[in-house]
Protein backbone atom coordinates (compact mmCIF):
# COMPACT_ATOMS: atom_id res chain seq x y z
CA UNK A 1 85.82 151.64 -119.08
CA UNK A 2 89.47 150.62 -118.18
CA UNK A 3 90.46 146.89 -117.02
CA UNK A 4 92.61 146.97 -114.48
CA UNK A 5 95.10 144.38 -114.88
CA UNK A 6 95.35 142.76 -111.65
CA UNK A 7 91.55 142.48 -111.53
CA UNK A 8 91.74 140.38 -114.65
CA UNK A 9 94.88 138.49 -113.25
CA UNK A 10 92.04 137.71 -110.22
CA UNK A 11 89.62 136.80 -112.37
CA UNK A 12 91.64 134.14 -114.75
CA UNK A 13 93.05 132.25 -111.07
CA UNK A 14 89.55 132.45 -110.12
CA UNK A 15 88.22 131.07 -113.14
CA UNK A 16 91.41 128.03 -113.08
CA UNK A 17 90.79 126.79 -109.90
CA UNK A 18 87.12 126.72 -110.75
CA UNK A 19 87.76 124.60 -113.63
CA UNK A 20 90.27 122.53 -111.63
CA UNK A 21 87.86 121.54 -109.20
CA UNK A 22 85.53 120.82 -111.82
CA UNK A 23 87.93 119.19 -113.95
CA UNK A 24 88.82 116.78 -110.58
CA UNK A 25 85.24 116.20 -109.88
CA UNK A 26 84.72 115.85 -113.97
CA UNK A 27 87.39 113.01 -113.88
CA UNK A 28 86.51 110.88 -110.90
CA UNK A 29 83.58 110.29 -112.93
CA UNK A 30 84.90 109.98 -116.31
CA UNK A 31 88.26 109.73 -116.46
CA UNK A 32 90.90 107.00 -114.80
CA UNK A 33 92.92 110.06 -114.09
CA UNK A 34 91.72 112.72 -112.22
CA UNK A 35 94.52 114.21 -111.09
CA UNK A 36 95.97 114.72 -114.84
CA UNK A 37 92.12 115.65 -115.60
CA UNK A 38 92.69 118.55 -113.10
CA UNK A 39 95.99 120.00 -114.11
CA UNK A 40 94.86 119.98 -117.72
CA UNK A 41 91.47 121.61 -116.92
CA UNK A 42 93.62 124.26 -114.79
CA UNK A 43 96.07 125.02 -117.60
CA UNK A 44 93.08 125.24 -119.79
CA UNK A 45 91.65 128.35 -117.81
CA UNK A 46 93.80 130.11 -119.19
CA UNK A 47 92.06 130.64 -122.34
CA UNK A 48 88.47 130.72 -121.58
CA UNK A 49 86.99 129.33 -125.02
CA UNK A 50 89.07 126.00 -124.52
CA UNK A 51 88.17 125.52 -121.01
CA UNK A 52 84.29 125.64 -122.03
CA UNK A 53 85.22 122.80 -124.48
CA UNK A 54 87.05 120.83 -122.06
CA UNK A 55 84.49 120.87 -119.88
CA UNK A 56 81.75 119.94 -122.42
CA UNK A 57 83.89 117.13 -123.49
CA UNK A 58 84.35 115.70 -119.77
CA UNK A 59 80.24 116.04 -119.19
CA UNK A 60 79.71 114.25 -122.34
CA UNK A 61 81.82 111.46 -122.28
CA UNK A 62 80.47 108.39 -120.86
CA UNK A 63 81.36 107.14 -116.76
CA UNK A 64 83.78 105.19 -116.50
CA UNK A 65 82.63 101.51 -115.28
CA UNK A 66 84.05 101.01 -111.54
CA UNK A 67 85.22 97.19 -110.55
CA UNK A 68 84.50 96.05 -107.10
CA UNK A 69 85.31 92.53 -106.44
């Protein structure tokens, strides 16, 4: 079975702004910086297996305490 390239080239945008919106969502929660949180999660789409761990680092950390005064 042949891969056609631009179906893969779908699939890995697909799969980065997936983990972009996850990574934003991810580091609202977590993170003081979810715009950097994003980017790096998008960037890390590009190679699947460090994406996973990305993402398995952002759901285990700990929230990060919000102030309101």
């Amino acid at each position: 079975m042949n891969i056609n390239a631009t179906l893969f080239g779908q699939v890995i945008v697909v799969f980065a702004l997936l983990m972009a919106a996850l990574g934003y969502y991810l580091g609202k929660r977590k993170t003081q910086s979810p715009n950097l949180t994003a980017v790096v999660a998008f960037f890390a789409a590009l190679v699947p297996p460090l994406a996973i761990i990305l993402l398995i680092v952002l759901v285990l950390k700990n929230d990060v305490q919000t102030s309101k005064t």
